[in-house]
N, C-alpha and C. Protein backbone atom coordinates (compact mmCIF):
# COMPACT_ATOMS: atom_id res chain seq x y z
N UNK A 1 -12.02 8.20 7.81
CA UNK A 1 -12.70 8.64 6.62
C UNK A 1 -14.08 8.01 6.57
N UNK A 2 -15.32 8.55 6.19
CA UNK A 2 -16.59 8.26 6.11
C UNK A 2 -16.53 8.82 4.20
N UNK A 3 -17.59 7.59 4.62
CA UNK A 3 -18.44 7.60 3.12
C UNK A 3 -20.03 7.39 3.11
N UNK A 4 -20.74 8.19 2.10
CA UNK A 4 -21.96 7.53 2.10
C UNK A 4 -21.95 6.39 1.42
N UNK A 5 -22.52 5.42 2.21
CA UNK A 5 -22.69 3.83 1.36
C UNK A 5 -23.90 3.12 1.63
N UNK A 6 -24.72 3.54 0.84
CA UNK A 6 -25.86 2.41 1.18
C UNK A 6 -27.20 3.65 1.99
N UNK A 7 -26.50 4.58 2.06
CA UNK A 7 -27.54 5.56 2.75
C UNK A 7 -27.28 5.63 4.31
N UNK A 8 -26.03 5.22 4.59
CA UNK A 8 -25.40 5.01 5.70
C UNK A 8 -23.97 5.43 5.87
N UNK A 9 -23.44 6.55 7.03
CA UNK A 9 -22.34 6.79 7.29
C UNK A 9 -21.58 5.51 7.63
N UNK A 10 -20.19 5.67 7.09
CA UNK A 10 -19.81 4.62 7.28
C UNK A 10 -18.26 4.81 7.15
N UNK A 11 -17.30 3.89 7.50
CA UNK A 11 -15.71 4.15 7.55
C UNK A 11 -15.76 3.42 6.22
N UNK A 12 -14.77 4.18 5.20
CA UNK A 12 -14.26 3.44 4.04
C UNK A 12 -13.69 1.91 4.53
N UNK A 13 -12.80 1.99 5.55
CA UNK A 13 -12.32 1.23 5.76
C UNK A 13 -13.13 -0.11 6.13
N UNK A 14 -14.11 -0.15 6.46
CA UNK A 14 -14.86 -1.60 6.63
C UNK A 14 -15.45 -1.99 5.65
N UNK A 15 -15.70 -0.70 4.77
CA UNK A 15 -16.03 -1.64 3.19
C UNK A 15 -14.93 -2.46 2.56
N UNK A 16 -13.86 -1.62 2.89
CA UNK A 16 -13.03 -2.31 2.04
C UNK A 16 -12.29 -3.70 3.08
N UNK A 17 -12.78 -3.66 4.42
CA UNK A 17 -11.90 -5.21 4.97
C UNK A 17 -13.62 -5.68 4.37
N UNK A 18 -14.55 -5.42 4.69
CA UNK A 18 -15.94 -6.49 3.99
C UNK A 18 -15.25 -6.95 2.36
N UNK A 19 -15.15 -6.06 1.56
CA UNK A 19 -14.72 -6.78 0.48
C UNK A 19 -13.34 -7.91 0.46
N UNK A 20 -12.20 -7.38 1.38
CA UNK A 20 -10.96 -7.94 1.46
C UNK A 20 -11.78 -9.62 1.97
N UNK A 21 -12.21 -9.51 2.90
CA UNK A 21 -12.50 -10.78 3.71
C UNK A 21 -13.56 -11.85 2.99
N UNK A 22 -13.95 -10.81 1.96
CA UNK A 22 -14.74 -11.79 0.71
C UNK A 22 -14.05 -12.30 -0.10
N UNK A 23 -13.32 -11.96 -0.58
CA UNK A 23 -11.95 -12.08 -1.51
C UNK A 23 -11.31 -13.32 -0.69
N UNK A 24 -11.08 -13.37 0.29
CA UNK A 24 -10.44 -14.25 1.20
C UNK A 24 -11.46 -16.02 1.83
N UNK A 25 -12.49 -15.27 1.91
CA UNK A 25 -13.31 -16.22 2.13
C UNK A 25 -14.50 -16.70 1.64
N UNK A 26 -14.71 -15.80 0.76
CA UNK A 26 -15.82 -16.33 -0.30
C UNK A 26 -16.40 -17.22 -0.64
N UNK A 27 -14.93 -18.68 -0.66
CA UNK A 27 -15.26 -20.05 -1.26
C UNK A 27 -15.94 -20.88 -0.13
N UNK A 28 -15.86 -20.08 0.89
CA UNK A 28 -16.07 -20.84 1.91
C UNK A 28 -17.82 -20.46 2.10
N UNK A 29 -18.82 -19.71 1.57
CA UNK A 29 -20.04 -19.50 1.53
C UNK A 29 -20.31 -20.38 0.83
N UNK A 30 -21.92 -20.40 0.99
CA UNK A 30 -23.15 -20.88 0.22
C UNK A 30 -23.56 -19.63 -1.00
N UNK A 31 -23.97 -20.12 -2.46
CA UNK A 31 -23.95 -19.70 -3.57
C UNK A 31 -24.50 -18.77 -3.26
N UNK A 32 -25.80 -18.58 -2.46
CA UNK A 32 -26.45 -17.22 -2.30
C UNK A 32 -25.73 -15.97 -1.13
N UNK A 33 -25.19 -16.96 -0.41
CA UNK A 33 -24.35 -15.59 0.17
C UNK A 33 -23.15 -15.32 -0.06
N UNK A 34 -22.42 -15.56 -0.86
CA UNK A 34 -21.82 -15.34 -2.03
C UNK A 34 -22.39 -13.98 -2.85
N UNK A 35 -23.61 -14.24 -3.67
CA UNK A 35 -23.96 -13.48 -4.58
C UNK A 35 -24.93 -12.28 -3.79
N UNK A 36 -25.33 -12.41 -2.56
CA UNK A 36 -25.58 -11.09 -2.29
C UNK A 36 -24.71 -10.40 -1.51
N UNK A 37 -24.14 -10.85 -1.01
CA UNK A 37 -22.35 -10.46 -0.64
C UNK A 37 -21.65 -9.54 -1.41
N UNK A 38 -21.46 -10.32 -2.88
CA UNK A 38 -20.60 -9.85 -4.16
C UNK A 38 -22.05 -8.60 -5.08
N UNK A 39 -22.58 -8.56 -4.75
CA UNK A 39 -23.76 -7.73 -5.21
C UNK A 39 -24.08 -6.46 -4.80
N UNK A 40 -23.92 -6.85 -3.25
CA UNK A 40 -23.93 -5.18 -2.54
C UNK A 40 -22.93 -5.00 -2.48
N UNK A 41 -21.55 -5.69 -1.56
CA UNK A 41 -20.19 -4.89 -2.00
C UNK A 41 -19.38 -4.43 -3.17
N UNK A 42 -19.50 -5.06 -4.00
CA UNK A 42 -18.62 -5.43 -5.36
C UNK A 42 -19.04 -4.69 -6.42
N UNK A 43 -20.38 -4.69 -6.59
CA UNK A 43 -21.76 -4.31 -7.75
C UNK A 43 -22.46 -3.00 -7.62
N UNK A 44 -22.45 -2.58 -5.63
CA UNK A 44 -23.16 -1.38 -5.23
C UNK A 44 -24.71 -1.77 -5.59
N UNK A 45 -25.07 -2.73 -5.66
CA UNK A 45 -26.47 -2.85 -5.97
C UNK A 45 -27.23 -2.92 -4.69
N UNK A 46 -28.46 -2.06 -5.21
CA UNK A 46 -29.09 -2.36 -3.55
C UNK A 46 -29.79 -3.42 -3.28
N UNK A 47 -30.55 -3.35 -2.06
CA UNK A 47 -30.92 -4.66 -1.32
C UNK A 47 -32.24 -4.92 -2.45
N UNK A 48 -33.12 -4.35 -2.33
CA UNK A 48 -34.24 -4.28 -3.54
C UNK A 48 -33.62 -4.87 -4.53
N UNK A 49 -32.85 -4.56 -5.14
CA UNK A 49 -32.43 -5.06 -6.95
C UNK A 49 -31.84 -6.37 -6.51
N UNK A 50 -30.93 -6.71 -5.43
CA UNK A 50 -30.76 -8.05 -5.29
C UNK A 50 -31.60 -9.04 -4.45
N UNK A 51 -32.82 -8.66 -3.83
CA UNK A 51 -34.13 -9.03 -3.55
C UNK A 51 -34.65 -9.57 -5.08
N UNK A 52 -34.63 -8.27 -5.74
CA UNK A 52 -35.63 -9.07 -7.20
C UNK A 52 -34.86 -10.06 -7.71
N UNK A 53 -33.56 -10.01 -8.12
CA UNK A 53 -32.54 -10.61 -8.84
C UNK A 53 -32.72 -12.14 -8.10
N UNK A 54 -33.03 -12.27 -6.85
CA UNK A 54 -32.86 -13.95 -6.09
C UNK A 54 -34.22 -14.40 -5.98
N UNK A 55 -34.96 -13.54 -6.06
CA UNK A 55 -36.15 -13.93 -5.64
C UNK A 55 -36.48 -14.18 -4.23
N UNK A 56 -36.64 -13.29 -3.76
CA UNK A 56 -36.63 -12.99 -2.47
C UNK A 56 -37.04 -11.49 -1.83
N UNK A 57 -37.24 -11.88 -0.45
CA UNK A 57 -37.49 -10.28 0.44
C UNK A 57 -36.60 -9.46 0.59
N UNK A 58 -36.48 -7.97 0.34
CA UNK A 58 -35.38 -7.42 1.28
C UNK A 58 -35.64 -7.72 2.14
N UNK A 59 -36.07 -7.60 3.35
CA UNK A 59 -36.05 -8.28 4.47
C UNK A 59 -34.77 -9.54 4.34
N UNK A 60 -35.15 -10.64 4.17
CA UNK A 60 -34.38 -11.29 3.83
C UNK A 60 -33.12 -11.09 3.27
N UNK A 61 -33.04 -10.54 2.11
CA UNK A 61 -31.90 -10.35 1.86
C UNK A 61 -30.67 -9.30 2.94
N UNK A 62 -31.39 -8.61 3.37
CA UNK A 62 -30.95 -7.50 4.34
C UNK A 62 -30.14 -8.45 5.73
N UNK A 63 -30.78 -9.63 5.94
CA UNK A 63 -30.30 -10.18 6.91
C UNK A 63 -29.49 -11.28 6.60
N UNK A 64 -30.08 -12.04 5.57
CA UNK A 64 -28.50 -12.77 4.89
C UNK A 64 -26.98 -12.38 4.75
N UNK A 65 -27.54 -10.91 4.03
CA UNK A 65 -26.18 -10.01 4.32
C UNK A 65 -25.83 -9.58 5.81
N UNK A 66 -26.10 -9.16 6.75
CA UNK A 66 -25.94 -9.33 7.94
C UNK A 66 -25.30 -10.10 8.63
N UNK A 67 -25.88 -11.58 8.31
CA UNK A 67 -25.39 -12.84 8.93
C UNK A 67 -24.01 -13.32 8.50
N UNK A 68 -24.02 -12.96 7.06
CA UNK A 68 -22.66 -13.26 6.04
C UNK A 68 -21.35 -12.70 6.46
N UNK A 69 -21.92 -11.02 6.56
CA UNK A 69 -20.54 -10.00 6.91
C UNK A 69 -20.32 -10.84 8.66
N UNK A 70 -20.81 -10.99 9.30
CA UNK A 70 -20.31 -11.57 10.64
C UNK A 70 -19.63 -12.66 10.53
N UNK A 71 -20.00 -14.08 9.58
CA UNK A 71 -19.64 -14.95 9.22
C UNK A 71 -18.46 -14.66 8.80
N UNK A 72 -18.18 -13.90 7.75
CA UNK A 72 -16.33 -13.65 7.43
C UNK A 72 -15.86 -13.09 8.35
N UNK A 73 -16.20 -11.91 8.91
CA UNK A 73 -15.80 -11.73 10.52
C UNK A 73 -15.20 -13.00 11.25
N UNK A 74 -15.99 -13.84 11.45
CA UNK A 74 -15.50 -14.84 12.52
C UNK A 74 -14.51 -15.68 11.64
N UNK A 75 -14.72 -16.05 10.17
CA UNK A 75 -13.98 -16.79 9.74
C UNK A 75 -12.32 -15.88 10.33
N UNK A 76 -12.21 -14.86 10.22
CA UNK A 76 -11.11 -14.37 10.16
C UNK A 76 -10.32 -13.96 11.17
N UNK A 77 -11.68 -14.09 12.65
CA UNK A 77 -11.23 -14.19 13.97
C UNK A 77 -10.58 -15.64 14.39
N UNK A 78 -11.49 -16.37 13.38
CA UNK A 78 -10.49 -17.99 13.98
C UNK A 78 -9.11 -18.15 12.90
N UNK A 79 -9.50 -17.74 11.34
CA UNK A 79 -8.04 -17.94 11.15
C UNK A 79 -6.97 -17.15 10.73
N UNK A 80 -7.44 -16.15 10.16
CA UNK A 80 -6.40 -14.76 10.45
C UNK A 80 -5.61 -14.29 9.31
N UNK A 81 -6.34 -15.19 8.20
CA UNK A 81 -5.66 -15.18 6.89
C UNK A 81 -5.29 -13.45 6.25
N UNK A 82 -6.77 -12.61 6.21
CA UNK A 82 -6.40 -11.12 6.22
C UNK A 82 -5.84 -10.39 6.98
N UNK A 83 -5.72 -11.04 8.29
CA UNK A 83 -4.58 -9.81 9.10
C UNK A 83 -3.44 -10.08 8.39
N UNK A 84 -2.80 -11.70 8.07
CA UNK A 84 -1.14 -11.68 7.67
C UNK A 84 -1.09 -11.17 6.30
N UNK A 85 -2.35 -11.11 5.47
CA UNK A 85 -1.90 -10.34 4.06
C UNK A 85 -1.69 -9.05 4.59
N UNK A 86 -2.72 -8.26 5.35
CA UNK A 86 -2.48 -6.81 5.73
C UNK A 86 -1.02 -6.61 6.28
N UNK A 87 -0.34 -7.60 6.92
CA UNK A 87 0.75 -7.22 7.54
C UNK A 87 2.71 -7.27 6.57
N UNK A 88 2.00 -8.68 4.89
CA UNK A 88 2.42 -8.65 4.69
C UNK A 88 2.58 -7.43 3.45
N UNK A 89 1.27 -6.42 3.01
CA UNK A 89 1.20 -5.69 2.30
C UNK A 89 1.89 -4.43 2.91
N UNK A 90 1.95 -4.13 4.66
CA UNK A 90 3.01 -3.40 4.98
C UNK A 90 4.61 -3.38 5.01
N UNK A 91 5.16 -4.50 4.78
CA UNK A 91 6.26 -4.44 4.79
C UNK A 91 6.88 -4.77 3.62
N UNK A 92 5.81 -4.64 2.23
CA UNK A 92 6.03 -4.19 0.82
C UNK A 92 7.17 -3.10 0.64
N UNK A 93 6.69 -1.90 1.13
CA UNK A 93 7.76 -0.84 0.80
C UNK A 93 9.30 -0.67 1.44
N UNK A 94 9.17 -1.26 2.85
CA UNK A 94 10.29 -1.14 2.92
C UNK A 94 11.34 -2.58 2.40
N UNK A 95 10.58 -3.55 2.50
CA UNK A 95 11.41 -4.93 1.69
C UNK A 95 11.69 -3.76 0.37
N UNK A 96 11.23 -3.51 -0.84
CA UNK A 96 11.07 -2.76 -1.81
C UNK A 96 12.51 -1.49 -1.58
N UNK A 97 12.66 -0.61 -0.54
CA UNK A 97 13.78 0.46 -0.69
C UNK A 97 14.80 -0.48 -0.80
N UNK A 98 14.95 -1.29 0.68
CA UNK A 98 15.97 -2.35 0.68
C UNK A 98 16.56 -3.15 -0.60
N UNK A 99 15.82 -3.88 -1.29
CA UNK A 99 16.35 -3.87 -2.60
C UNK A 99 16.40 -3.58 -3.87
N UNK A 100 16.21 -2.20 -3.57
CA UNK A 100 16.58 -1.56 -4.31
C UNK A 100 18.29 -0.73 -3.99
N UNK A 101 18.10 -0.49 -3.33
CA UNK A 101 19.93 -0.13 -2.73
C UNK A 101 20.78 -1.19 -2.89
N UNK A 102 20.24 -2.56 -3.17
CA UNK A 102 21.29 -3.46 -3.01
C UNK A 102 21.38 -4.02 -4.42
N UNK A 103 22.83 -3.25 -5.46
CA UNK A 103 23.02 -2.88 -7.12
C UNK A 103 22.58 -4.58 -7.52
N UNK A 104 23.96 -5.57 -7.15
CA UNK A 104 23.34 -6.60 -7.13
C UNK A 104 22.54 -7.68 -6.90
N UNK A 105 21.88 -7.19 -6.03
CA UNK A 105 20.46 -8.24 -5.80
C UNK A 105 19.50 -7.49 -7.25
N UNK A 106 19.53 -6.21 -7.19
CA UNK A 106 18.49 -5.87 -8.32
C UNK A 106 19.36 -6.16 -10.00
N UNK A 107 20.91 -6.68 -10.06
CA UNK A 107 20.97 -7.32 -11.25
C UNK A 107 20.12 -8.10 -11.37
N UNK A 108 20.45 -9.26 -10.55
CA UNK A 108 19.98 -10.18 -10.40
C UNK A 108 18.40 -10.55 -10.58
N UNK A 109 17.27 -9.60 -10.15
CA UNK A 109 16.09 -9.39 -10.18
C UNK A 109 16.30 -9.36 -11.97
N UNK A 110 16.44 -8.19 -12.21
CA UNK A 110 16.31 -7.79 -13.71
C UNK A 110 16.80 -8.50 -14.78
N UNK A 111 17.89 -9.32 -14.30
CA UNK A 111 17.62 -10.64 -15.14
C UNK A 111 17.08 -11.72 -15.52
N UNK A 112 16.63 -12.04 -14.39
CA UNK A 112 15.47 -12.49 -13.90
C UNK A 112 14.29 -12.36 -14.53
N UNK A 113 13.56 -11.09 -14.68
CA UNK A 113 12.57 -10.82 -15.64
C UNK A 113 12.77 -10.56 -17.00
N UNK A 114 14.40 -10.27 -17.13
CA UNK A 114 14.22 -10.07 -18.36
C UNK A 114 14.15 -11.58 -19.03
N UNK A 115 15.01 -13.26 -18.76
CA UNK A 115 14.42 -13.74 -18.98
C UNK A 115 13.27 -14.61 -18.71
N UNK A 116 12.29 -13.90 -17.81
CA UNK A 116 10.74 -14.24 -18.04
C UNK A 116 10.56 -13.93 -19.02
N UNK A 117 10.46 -12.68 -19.42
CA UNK A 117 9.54 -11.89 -20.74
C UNK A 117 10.23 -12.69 -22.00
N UNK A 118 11.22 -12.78 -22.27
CA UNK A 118 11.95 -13.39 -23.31
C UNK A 118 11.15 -15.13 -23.41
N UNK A 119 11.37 -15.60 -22.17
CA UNK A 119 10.30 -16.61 -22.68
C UNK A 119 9.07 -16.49 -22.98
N UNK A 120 8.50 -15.93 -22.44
CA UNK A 120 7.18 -15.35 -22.75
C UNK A 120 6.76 -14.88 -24.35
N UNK A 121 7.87 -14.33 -24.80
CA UNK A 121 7.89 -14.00 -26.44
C UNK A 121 7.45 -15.67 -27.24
N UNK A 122 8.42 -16.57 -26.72
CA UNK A 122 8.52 -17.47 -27.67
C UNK A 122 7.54 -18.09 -27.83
C-alpha cells in the first residue's frame, strides 16, 4: 500500500514502523529529535513549520530527521524490542479463539474483571 506523505510515495507501512519505533525509542533521543520526529510523524507538520517552530533551517531540520529515523532503525537492529511486540501482537488472535473455547478459563477471566470493575466502583 502507498500513500502520499510528505509529497512522497511511500509504503504506509514505514510510517507506521517510523512511528512504532518512536513510541519504542523515543526516550532514548535528544529533546530536539524527539520533537521533530514527533512533529512530522505524529503532527504531519512539515519541515518548514517545524524549521520555524525550533528555530532553525529546513535544511537542517530535513537532516536531523534523516539521521533520527536511522538512529531508531539501528536502535532496533541492536535490540529488537519492536520486532517482539510485532510478533507478540500476532499471536493476539489466536491466544484470543483459544480462550475463548475454553468455558472455564473464560469463567475465570470474567470474574476476574468483574471484580476489577467492582473495585474500581468503590
Amino acid at each position: 500500500y502507498f500513500t502520499a506523505y510528505r509529497g512522497a510515495f511511500v509504503k504506509i507501512n514505514q510510517v507506521i514502523r517510523a512511528c512504532g519505533l518512536l513510541d519504542f525509542y523515543g526516550g532514548l533521543l535528544t529533546e530536539k529529535q524527539l520533537f521533530i520526529a514527533r512533529s512530522y510523524l505524529n503532527y504531519n507538520a512539515s519541515l518548514s513549520e517545524i524549521a520555524d517552530e525550533s528555530g532553525t533551517t529546513r535544511q537542517a531540520v530535513s537532516e536531523i530527521l534523516r539521521r533520527t529515523l536511522n538512529k531508531l532503525e539501528d536502535m532496533e537492529k541492536n535490540l529488537g524490542l519492536y520486532a517482539k511486540y510485532e510478533k507478540i501482537l500476532e499471536n493476539i488472535p489466536q491466544k484470543a479463539k483459544a480462550i475463548t473455547k475454553d468455558e472455564a478459563l473464560m469463567g475465570k477471566i470474567t470474574e476476574e474483571f468483574t471484580q476489577l470493575f467492582k473495585s474500581l466502583e468503590d
